[in-house]
N, C-alpha and C. Protein backbone atom coordinates (compact mmCIF):
# COMPACT_ATOMS: atom_id res chain seq x y z
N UNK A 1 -53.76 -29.43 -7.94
CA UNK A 1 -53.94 -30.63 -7.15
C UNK A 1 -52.60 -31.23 -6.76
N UNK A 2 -51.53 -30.40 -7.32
CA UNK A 2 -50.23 -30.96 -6.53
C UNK A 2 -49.48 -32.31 -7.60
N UNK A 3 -50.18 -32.50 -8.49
CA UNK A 3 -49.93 -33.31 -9.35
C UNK A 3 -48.03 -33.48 -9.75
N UNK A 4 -47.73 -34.47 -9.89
CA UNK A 4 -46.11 -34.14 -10.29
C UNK A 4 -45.60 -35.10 -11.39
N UNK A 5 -45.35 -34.91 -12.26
CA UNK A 5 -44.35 -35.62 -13.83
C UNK A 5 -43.81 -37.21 -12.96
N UNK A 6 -44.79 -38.59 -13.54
CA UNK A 6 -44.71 -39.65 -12.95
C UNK A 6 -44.96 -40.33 -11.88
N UNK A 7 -46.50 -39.69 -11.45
CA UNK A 7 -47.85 -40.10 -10.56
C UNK A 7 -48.24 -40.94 -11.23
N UNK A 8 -48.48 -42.11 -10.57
CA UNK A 8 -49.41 -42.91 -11.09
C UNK A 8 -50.30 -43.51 -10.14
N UNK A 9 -51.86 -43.31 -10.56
CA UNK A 9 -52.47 -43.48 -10.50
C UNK A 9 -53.25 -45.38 -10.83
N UNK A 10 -54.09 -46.08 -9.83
CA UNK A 10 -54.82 -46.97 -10.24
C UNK A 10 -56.55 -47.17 -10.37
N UNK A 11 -56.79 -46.68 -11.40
CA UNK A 11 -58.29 -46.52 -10.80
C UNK A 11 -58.81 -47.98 -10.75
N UNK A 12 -60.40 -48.24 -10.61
CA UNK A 12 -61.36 -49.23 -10.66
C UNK A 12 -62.28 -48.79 -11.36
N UNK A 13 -63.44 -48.69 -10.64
CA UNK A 13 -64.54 -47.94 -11.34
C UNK A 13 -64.79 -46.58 -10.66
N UNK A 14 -63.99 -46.33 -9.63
CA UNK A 14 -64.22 -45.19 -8.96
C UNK A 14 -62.57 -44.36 -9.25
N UNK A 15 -62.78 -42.89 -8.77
CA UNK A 15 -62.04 -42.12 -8.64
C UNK A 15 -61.30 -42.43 -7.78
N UNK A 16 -60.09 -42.27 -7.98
CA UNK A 16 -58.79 -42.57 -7.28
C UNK A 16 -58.49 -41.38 -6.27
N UNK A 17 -58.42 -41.78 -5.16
CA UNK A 17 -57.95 -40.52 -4.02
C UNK A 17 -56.96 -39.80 -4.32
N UNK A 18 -57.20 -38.52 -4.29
CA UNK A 18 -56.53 -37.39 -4.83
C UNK A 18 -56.19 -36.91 -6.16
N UNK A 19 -56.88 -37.74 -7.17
CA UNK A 19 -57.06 -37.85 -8.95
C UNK A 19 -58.11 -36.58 -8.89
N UNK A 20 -57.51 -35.89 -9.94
CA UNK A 20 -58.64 -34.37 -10.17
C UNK A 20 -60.06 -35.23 -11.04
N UNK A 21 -61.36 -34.50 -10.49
CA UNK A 21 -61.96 -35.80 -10.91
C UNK A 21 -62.80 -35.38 -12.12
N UNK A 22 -62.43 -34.14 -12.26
CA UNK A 22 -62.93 -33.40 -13.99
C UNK A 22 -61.97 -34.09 -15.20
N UNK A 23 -61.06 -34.65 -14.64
CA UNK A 23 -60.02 -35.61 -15.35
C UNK A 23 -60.72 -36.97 -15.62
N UNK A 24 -61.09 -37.42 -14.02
CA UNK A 24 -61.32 -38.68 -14.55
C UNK A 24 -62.75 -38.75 -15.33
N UNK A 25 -63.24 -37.69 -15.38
CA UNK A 25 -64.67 -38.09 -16.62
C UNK A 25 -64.07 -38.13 -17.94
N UNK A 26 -63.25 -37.84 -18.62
CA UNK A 26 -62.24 -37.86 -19.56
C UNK A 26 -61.42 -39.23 -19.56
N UNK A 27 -60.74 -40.28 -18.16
CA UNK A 27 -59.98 -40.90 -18.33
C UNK A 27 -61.22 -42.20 -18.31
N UNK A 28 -62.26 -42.06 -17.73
CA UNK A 28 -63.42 -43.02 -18.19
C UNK A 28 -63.70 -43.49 -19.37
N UNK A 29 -63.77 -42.54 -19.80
CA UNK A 29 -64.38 -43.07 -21.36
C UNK A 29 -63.34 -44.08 -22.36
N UNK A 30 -61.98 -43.49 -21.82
CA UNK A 30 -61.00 -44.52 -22.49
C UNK A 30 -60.77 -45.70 -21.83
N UNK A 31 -61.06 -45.59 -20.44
CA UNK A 31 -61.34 -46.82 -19.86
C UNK A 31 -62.14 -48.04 -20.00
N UNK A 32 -63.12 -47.66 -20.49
CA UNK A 32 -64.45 -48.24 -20.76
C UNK A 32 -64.39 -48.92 -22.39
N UNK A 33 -63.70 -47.85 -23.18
CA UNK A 33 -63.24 -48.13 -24.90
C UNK A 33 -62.38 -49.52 -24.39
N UNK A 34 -61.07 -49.62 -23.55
CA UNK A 34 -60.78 -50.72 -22.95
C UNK A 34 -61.57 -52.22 -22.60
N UNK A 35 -61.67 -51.62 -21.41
CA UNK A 35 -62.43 -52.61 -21.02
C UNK A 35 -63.57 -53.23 -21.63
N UNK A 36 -63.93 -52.85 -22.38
CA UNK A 36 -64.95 -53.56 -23.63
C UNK A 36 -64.49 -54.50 -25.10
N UNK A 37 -63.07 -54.46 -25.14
CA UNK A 37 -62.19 -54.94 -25.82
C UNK A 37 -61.83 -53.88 -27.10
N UNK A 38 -62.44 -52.47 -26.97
CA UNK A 38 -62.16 -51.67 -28.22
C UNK A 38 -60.44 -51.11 -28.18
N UNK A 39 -59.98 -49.79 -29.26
CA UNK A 39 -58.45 -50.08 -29.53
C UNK A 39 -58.82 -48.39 -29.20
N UNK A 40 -58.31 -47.75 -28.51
CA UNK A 40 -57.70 -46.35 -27.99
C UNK A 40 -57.61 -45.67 -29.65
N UNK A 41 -56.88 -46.03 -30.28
CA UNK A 41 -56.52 -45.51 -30.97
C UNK A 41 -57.58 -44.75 -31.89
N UNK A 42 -58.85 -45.36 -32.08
CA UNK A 42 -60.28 -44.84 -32.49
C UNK A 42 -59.99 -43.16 -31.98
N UNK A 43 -59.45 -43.15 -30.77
CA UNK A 43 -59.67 -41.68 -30.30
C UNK A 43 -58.61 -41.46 -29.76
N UNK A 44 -57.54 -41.11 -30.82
CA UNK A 44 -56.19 -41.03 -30.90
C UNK A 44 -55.22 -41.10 -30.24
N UNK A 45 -55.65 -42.49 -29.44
CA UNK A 45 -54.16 -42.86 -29.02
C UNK A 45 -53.01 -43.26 -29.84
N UNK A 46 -52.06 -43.47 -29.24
CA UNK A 46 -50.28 -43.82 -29.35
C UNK A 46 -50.70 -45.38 -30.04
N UNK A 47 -51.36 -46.36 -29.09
CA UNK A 47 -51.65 -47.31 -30.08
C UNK A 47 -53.03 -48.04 -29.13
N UNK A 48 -53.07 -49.39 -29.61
CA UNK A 48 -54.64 -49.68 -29.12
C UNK A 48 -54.93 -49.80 -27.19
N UNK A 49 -53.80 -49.50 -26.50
CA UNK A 49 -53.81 -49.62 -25.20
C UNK A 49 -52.96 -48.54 -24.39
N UNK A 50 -53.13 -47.33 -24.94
CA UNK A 50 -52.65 -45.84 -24.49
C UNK A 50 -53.10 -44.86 -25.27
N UNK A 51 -53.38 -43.71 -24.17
CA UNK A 51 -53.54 -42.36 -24.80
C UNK A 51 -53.07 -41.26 -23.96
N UNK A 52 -52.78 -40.07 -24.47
CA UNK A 52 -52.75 -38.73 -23.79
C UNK A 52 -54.02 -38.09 -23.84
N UNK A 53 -54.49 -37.47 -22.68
CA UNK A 53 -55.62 -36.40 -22.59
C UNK A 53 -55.22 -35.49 -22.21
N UNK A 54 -55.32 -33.85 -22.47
CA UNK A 54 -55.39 -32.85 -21.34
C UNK A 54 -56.44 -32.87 -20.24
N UNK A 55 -55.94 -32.29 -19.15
CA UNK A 55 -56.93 -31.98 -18.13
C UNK A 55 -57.84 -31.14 -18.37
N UNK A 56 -59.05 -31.12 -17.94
CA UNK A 56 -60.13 -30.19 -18.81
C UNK A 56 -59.91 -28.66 -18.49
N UNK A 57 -58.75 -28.74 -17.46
CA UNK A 57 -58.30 -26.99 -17.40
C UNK A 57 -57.59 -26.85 -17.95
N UNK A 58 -56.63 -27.90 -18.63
CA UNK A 58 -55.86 -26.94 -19.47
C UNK A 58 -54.28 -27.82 -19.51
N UNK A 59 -53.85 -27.78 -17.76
CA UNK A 59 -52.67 -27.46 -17.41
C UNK A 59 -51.90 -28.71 -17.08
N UNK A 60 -52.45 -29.70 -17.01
CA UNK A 60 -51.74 -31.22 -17.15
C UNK A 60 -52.11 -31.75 -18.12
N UNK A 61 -51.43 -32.80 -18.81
CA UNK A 61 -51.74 -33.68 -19.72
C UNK A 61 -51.68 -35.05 -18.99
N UNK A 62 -52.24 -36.17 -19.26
CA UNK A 62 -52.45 -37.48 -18.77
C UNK A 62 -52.47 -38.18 -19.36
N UNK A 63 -51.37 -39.57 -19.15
CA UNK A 63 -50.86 -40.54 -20.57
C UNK A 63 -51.43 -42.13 -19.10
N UNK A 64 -52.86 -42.23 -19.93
CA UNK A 64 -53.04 -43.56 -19.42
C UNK A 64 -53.18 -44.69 -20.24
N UNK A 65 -52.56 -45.68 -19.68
CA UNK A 65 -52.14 -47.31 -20.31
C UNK A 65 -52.62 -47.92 -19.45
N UNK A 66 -53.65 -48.78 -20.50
CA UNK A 66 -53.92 -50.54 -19.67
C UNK A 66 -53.25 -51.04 -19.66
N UNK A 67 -53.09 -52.09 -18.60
CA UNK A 67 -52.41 -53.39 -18.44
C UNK A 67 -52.88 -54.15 -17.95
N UNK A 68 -52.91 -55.01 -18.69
CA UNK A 68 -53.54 -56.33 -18.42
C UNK A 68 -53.33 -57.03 -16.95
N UNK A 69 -54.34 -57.45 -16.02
CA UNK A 69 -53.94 -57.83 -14.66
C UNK A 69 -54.72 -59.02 -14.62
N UNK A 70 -53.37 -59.90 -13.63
CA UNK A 70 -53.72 -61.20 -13.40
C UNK A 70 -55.12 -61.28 -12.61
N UNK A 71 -56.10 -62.34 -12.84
CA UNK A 71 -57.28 -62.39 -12.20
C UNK A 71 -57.11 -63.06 -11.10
């Protein structure tokens, strides 16, 4: 997908244009552990508001962090 070391990505609730999207069923679920007020780390993140996933092929890894945004 052309992917390159320090893409970043913003999702919502939808897939982000040009985000591999066998990824984002993987980057959901930590999204959602988020956005519900739970801590990443349950499912081994770095700490309660980051994690690494591999891509479900294999060949990227993906380090997503919340951040808190002004309403």
């Amino acid at each position: 997908m052309g992917f390159e070391q320090g893409d970043v990505f913003t999702p919502g609730y939808e897939c982000p244009a040009g985000f591999c999207p066998k990824a984002m069923t993987e980057a959901y679920t930590s999204m959602t552990v988020v956005r519900s007020g739970g801590d990443l780390r349950e499912l081994g993140g770095d700490d309660a508001h980051s994690i690494e996933f591999p891509c479900p092929d294999g060949t990227v890894v993906f380090r997503l962090v919340a951040e808190k945004v002004d309403s």
